[in-house]
N, C-alpha and C. Protein backbone atom coordinates (compact mmCIF):
# COMPACT_ATOMS: atom_id res chain seq x y z
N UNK A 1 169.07 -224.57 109.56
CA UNK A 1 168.01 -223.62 109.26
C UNK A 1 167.84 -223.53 107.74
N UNK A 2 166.81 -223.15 107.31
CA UNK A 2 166.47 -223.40 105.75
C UNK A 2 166.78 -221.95 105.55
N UNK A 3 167.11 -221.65 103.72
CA UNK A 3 167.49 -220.74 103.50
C UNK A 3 165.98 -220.01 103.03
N UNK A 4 166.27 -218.85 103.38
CA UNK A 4 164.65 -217.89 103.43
C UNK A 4 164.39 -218.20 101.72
N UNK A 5 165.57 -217.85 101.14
CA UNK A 5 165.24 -217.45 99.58
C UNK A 5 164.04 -218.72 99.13
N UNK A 6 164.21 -219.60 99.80
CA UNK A 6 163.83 -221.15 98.80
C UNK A 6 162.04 -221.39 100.17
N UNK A 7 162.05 -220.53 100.59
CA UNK A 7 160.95 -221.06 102.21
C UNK A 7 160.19 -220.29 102.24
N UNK A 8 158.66 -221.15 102.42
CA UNK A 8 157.44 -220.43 102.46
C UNK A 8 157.23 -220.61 103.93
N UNK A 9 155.73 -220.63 104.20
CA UNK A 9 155.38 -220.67 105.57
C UNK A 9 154.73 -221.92 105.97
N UNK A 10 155.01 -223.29 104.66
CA UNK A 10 154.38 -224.64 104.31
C UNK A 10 155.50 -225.57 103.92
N UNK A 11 156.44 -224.81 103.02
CA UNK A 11 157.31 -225.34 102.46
C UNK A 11 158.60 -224.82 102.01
N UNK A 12 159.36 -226.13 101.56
CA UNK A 12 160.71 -225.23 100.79
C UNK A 12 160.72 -226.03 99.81
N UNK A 13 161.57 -224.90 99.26
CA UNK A 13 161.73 -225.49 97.51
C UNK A 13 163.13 -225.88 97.57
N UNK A 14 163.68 -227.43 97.06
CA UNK A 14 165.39 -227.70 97.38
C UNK A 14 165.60 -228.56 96.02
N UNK A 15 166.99 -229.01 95.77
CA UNK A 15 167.06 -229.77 94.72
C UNK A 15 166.19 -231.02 94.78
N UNK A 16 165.94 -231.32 93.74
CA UNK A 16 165.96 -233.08 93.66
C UNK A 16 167.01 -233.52 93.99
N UNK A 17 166.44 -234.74 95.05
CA UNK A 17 167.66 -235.41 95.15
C UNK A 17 167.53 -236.98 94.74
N UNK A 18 168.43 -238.39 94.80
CA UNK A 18 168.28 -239.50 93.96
C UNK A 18 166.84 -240.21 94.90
N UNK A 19 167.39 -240.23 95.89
CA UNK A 19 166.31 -240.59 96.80
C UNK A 19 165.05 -240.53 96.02
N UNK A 20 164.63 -238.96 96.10
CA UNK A 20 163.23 -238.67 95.46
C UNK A 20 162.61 -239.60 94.32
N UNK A 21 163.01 -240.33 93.02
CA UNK A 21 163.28 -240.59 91.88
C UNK A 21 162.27 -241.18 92.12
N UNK A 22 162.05 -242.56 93.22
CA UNK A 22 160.79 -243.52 92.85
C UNK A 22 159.74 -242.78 93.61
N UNK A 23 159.78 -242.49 94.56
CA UNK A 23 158.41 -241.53 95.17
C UNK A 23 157.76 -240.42 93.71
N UNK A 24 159.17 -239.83 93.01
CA UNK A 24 158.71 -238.95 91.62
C UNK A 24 157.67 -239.80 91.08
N UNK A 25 158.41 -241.03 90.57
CA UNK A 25 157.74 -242.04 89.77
C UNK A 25 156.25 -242.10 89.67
N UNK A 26 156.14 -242.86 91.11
CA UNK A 26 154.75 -243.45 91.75
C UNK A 26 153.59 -241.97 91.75
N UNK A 27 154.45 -240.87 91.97
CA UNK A 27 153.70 -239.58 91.62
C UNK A 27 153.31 -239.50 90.04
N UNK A 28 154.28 -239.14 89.45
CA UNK A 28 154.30 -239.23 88.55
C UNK A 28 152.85 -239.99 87.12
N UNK A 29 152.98 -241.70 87.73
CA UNK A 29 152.47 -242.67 87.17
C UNK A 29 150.57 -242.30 87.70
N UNK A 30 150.14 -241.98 89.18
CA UNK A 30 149.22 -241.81 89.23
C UNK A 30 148.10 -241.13 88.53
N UNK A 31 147.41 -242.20 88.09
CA UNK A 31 146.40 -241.62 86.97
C UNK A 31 145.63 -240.03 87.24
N UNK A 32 145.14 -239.63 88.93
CA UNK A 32 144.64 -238.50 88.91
C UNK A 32 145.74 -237.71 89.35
N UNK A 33 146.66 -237.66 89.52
CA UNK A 33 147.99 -236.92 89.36
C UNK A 33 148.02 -236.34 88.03
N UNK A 34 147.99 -237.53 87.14
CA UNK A 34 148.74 -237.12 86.07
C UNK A 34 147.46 -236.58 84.90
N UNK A 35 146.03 -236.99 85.44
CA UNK A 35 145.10 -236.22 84.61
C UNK A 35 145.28 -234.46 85.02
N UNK A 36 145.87 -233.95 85.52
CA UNK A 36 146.15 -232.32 85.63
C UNK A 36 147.70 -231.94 84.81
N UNK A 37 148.15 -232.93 84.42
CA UNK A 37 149.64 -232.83 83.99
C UNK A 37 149.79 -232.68 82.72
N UNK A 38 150.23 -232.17 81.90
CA UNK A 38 150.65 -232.09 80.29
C UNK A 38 150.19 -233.39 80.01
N UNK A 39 149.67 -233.67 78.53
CA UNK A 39 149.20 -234.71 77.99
C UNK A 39 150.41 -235.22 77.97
N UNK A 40 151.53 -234.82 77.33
CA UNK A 40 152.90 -235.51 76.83
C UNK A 40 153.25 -236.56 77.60
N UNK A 41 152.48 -236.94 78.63
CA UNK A 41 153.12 -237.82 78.97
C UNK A 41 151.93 -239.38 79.40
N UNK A 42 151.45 -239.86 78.47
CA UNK A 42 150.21 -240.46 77.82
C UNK A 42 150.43 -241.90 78.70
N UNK A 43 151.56 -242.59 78.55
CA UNK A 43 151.52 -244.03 79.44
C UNK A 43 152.50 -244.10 80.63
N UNK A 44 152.71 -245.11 81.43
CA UNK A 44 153.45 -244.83 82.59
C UNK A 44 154.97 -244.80 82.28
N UNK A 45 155.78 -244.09 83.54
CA UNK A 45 156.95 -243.76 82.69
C UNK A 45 157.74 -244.85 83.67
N UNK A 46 158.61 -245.35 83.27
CA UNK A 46 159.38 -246.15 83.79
C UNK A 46 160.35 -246.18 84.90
N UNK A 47 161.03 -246.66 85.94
CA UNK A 47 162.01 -245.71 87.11
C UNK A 47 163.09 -245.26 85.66
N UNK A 48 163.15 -246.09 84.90
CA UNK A 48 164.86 -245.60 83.83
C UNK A 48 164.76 -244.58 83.17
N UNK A 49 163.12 -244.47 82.98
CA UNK A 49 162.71 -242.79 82.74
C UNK A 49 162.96 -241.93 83.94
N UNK A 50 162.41 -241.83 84.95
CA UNK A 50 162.73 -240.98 85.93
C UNK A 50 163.90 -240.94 86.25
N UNK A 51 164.68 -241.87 86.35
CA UNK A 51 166.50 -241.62 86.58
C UNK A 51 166.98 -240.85 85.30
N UNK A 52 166.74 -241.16 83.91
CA UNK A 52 167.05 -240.39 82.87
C UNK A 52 166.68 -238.97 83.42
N UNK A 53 165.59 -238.72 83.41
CA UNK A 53 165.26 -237.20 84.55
C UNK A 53 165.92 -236.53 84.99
N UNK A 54 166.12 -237.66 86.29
CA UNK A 54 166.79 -236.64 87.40
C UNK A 54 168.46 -236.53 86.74
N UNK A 55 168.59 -237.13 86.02
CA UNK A 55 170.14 -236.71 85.95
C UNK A 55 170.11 -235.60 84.99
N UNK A 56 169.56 -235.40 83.82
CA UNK A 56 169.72 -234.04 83.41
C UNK A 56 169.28 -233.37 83.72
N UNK A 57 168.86 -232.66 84.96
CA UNK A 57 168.38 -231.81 85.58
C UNK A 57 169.34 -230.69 85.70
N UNK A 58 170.57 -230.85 85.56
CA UNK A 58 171.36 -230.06 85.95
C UNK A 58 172.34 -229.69 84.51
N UNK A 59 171.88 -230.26 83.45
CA UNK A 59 172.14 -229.99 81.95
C UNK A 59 171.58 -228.81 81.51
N UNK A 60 170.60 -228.23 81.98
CA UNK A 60 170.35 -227.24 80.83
C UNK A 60 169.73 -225.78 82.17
N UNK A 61 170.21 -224.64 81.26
CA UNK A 61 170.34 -223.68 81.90
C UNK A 61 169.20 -222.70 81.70
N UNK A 62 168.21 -222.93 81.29
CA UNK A 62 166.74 -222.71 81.09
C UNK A 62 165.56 -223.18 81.59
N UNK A 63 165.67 -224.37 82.40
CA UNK A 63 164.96 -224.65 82.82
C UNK A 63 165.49 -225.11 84.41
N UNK A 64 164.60 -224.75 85.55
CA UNK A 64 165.21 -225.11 86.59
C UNK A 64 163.75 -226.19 87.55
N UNK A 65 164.28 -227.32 88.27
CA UNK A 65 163.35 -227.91 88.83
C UNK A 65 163.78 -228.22 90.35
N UNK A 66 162.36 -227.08 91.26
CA UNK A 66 162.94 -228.28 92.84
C UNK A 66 161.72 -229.00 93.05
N UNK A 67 162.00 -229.76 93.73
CA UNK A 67 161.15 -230.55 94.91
C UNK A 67 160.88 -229.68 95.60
N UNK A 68 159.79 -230.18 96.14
CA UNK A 68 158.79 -229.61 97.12
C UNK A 68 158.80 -230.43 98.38
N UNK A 69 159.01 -229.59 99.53
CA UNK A 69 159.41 -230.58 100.91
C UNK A 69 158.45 -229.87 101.83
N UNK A 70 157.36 -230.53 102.67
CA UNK A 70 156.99 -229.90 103.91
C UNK A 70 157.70 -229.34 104.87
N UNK A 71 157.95 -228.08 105.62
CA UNK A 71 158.43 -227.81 106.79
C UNK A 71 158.38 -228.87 108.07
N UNK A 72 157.12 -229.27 108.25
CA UNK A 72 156.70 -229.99 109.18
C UNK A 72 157.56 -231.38 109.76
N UNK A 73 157.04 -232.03 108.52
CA UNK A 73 158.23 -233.20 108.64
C UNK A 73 159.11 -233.46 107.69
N UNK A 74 159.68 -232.55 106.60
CA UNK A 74 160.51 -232.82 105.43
C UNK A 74 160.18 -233.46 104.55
N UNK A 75 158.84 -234.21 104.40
CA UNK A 75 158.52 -235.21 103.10
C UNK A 75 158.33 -234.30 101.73
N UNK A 76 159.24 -234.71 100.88
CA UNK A 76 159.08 -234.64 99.25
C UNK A 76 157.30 -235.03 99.37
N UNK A 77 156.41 -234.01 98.62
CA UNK A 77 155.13 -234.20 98.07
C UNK A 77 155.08 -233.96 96.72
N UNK A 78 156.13 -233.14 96.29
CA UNK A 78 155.77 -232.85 94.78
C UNK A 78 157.17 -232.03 94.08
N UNK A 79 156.39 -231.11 93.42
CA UNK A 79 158.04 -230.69 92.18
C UNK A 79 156.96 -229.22 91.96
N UNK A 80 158.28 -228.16 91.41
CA UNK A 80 157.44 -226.91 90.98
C UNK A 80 158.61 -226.85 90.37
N UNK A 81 158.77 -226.08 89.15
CA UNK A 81 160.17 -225.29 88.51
C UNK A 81 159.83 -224.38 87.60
N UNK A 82 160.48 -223.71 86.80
CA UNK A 82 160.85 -223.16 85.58
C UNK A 82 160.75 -223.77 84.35
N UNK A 83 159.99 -224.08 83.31
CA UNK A 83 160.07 -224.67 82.10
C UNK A 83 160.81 -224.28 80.84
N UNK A 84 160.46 -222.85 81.12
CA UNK A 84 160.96 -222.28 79.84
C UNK A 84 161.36 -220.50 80.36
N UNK A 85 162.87 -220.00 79.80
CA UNK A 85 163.11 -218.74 80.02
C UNK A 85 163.23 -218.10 78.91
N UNK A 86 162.52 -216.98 78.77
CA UNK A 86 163.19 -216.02 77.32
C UNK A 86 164.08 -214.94 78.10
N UNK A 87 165.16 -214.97 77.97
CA UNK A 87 165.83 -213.99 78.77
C UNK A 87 165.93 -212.45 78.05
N UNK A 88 165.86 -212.81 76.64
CA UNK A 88 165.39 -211.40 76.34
C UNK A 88 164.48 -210.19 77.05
N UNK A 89 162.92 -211.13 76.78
CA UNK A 89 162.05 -210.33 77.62
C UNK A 89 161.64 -210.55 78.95
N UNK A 90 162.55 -211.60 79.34
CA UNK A 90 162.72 -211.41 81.01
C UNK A 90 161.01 -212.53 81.18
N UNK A 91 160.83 -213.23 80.62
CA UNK A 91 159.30 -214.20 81.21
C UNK A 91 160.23 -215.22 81.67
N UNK A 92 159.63 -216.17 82.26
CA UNK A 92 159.65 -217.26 82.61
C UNK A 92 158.12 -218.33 82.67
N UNK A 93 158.40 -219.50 81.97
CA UNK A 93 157.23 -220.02 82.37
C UNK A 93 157.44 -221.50 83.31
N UNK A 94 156.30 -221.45 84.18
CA UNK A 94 156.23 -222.39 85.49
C UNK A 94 155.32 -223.34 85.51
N UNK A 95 155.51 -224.29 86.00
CA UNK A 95 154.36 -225.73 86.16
C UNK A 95 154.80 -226.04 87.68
N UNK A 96 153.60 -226.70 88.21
CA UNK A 96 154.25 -226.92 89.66
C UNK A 96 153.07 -228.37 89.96
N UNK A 97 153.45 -229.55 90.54
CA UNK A 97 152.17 -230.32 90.90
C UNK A 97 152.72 -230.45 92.18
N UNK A 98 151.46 -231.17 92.72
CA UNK A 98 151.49 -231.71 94.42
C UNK A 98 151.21 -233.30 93.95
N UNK A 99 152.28 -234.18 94.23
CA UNK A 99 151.87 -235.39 93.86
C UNK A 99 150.96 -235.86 95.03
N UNK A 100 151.61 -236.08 96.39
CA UNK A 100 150.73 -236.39 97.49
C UNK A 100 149.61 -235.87 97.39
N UNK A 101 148.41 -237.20 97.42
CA UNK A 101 146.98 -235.97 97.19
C UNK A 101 146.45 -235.85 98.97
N UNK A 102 147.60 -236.28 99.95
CA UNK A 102 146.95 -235.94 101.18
C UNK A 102 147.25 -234.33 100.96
N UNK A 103 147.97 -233.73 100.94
CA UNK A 103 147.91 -232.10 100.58
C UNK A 103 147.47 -231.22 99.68
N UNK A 104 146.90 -232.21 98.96
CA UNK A 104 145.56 -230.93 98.00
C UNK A 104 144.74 -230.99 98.84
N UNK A 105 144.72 -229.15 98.03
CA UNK A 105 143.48 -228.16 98.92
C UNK A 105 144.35 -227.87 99.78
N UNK A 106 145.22 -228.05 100.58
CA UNK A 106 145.58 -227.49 102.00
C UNK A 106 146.60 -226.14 102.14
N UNK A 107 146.63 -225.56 100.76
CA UNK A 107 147.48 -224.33 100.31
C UNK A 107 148.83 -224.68 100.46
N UNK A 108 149.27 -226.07 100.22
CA UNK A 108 150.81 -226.57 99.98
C UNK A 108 151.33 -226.06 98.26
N UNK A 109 150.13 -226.06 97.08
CA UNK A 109 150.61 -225.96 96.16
C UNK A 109 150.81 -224.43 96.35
N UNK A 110 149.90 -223.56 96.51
CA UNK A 110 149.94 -222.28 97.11
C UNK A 110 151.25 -221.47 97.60
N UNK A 111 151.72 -222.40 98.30
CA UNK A 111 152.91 -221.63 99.27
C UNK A 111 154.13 -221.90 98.35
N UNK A 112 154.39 -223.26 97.95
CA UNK A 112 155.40 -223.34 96.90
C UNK A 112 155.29 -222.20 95.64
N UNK A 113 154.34 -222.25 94.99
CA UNK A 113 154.14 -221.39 93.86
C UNK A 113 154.51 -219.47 94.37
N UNK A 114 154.03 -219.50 96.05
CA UNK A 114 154.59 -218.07 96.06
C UNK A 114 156.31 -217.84 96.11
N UNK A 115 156.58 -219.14 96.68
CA UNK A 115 158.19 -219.09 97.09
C UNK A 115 158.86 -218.90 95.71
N UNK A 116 158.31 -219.91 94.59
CA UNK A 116 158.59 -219.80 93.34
C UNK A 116 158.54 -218.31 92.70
N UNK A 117 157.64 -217.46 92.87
CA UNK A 117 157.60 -216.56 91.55
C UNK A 117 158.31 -215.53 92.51
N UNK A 118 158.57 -215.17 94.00
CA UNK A 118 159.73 -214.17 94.44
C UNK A 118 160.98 -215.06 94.39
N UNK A 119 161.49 -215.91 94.42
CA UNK A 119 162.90 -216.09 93.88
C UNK A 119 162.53 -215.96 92.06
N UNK A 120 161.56 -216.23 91.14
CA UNK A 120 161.94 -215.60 89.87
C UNK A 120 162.52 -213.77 89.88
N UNK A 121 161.22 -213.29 90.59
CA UNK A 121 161.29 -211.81 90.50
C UNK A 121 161.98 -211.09 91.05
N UNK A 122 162.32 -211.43 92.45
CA UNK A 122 163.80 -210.93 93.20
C UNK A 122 165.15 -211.48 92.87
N UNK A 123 164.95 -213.09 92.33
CA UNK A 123 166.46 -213.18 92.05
C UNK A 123 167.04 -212.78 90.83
N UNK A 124 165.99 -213.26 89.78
CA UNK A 124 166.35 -213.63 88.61
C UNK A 124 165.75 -212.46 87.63
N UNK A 125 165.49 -211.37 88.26
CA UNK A 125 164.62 -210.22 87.59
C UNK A 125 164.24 -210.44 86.44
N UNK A 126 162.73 -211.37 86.12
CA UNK A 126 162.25 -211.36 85.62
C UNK A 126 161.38 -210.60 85.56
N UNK A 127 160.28 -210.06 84.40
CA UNK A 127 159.13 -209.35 83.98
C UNK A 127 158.12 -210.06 84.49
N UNK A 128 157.81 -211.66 83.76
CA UNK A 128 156.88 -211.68 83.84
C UNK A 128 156.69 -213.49 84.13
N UNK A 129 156.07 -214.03 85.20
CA UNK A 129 155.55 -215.19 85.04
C UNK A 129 154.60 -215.60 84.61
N UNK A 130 154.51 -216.64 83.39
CA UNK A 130 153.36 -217.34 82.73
C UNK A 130 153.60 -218.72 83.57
N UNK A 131 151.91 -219.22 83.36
CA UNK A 131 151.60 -220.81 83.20
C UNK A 131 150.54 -220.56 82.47
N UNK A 132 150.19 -222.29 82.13
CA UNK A 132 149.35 -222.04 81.17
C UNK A 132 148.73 -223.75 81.97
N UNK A 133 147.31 -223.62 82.45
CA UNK A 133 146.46 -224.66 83.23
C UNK A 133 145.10 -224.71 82.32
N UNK A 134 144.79 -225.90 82.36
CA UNK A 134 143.22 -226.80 82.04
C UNK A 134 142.16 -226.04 82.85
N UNK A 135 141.07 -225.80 82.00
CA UNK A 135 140.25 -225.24 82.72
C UNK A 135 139.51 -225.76 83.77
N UNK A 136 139.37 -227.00 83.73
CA UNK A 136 138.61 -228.26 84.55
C UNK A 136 139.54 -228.29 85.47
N UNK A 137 140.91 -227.73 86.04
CA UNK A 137 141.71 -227.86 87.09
C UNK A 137 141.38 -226.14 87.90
N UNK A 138 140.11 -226.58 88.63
CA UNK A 138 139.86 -225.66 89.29
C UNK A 138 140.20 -224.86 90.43
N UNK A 139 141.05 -226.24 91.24
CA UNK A 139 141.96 -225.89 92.71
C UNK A 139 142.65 -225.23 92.23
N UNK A 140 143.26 -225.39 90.78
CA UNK A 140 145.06 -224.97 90.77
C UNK A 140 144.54 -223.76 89.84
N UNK A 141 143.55 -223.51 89.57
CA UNK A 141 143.03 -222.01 89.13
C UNK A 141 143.05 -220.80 90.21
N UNK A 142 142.76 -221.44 91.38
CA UNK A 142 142.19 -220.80 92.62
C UNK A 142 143.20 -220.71 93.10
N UNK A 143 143.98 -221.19 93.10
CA UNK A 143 145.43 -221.19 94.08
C UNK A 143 146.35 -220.01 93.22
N UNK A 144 146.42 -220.30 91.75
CA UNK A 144 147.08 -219.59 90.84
C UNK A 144 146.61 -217.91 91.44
N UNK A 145 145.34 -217.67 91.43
CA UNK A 145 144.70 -216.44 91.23
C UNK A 145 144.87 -215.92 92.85
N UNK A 146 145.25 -216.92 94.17
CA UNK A 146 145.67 -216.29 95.07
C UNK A 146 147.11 -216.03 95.25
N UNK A 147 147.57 -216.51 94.63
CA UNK A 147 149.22 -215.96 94.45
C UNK A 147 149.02 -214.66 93.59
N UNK A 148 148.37 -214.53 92.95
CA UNK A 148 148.19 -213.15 92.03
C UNK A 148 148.28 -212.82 91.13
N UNK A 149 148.29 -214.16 90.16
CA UNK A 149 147.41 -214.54 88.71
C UNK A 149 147.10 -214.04 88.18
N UNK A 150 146.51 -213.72 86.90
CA UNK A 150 145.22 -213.34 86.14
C UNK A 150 145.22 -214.18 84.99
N UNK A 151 143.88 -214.52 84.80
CA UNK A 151 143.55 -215.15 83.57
C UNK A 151 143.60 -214.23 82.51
N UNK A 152 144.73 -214.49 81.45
CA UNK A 152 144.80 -213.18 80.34
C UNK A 152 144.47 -214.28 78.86
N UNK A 153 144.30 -215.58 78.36
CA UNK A 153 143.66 -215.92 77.81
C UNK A 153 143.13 -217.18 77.48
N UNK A 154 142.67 -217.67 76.73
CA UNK A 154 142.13 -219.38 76.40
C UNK A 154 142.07 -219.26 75.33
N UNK A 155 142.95 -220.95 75.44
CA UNK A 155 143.43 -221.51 74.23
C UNK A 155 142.08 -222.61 73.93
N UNK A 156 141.39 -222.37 73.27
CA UNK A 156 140.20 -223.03 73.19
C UNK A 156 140.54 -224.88 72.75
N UNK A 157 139.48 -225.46 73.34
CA UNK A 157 139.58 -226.80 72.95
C UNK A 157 141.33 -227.22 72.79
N UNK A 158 141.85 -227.22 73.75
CA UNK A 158 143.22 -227.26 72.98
C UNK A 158 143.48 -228.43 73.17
N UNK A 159 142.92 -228.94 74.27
CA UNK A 159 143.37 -230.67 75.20
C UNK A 159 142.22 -231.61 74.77
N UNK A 160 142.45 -232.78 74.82
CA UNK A 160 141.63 -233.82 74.54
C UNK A 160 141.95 -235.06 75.91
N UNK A 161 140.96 -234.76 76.59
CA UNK A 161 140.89 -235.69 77.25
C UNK A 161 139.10 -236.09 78.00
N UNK A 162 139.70 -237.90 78.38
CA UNK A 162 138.52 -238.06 78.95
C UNK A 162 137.41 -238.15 77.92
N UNK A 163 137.33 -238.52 76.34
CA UNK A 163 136.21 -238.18 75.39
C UNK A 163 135.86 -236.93 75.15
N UNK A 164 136.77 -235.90 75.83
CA UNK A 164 136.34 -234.17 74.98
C UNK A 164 137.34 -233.49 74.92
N UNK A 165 136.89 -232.52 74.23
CA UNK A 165 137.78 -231.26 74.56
C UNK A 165 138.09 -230.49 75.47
N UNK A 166 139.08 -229.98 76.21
CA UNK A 166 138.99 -228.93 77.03
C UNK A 166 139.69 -227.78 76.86
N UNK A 167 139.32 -226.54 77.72
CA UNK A 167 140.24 -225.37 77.09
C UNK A 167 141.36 -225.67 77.79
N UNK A 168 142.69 -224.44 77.35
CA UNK A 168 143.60 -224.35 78.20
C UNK A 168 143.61 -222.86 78.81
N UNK A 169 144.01 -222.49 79.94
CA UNK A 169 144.11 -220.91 80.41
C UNK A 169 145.41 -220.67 80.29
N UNK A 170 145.69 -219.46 79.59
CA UNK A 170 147.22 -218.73 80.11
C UNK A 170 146.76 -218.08 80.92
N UNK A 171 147.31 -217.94 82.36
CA UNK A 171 147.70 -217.06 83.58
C UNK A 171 148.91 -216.38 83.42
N UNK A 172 149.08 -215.19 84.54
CA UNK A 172 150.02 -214.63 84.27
C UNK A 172 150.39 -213.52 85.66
N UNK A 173 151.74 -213.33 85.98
CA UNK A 173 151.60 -212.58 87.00
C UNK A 173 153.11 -211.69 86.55
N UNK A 174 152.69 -210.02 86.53
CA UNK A 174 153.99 -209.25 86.08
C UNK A 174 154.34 -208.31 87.57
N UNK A 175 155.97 -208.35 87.32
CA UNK A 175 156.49 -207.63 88.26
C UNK A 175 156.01 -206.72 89.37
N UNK A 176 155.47 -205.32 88.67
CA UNK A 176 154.96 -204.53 89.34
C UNK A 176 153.51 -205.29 89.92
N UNK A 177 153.15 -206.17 89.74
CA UNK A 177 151.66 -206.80 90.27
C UNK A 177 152.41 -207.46 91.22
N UNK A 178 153.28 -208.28 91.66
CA UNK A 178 153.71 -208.85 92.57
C UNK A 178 154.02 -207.62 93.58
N UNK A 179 154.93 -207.08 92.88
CA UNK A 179 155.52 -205.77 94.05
C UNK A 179 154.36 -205.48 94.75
N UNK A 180 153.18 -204.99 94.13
CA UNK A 180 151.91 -204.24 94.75
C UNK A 180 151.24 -205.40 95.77
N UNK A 181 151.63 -206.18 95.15
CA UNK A 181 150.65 -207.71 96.31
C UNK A 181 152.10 -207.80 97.25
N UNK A 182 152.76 -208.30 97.34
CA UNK A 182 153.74 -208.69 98.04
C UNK A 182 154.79 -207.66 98.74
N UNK A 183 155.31 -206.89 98.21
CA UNK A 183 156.31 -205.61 98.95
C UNK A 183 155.15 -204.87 99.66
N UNK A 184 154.37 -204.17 99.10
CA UNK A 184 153.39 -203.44 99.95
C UNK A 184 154.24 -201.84 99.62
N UNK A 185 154.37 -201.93 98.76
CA UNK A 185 155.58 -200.26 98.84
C UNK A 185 154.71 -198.89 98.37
């Protein structure tokens, strides 16, 4: 049985495991995959890159990454984690993709991203979850804002892609806004 903490009603969130590494890859490398993804990562990355990856995954104590597994039949589709923690003021910030594009749109990124921000806020009592998304990534705007989001600002022209500029959005979802969407108290 899967553990509730890590399980939506689509998915669970579990380690990476080695297995995953070239399916990461081939995710990874896909050009409309990777046009929604941080620029930083501009040409294809190699498997010796992705094995470099997966092994420090478990090096640093600020950032945490799972895989994303269907309930249905267990297939790895993608990755969601933690990027960055200020433990001072209790934020955390999150990135999450769906590499499989048979599950965009189908509220797979959705269900991961909710499983994600109640294990931040129930486990790890955080304040506040940030991401920060392309404005031209409209699914993952929509999905963001049904988990319970808000667009709090834009980073104008910040990205260059494709021959232009685009903005970037910070989103954001704080404690008591989850409680009120989610506990119901």
């Amino acid at each position: 049985m899967a553990n509730r903490l890590f399980t939506g009603e689509k998915v669970k969130l579990r380690a990476y495991r080695k297995e995953d590494v070239e399916l990461a890859l081939k995710y990874i490398n896909d050009p409309e995959v990777k046009r929604y993804l941080t620029p930083g990562i501009p040409y294809p990355l190699t498997l010796e890159d992705e094995y470099k990856w997966f092994e420090s995954l478990s090096s640093s104590k600020d950032t945490y990454s799972f895989a994303i597994e269907t309930l249905e039949d267990g297939k790895y589709i993608g990755g969601c984690g933690i990027n960055e923690i200020d433990w001072k003021n209790k934020v955390a910030v999150v990135g999450i993709f769906i590499g499989d594009k048979e599950y965009w749109g189908k509220g797979y990124g959705t269900d991961a991203m909710k499983v994600l921000i109640r294990f931040i806020f129930e486990q790890m009592n955080m304040n506040r979850v940030e991401l920060y998304v392309y404005s031209y990534n409209t699914r993952a705007i929509k999905s963001y804002e049904k988990c319970g989001f808000v667009k709090e600002g834009v980073l104008r022209k910040r990205m260059f892609r494709d021959g232009r500029y685009y903005d970037e959005y910070v989103m954001s979802i704080l404690k008591e806004e989850f409680d009120e969407k989610y506990r119901r108290r």
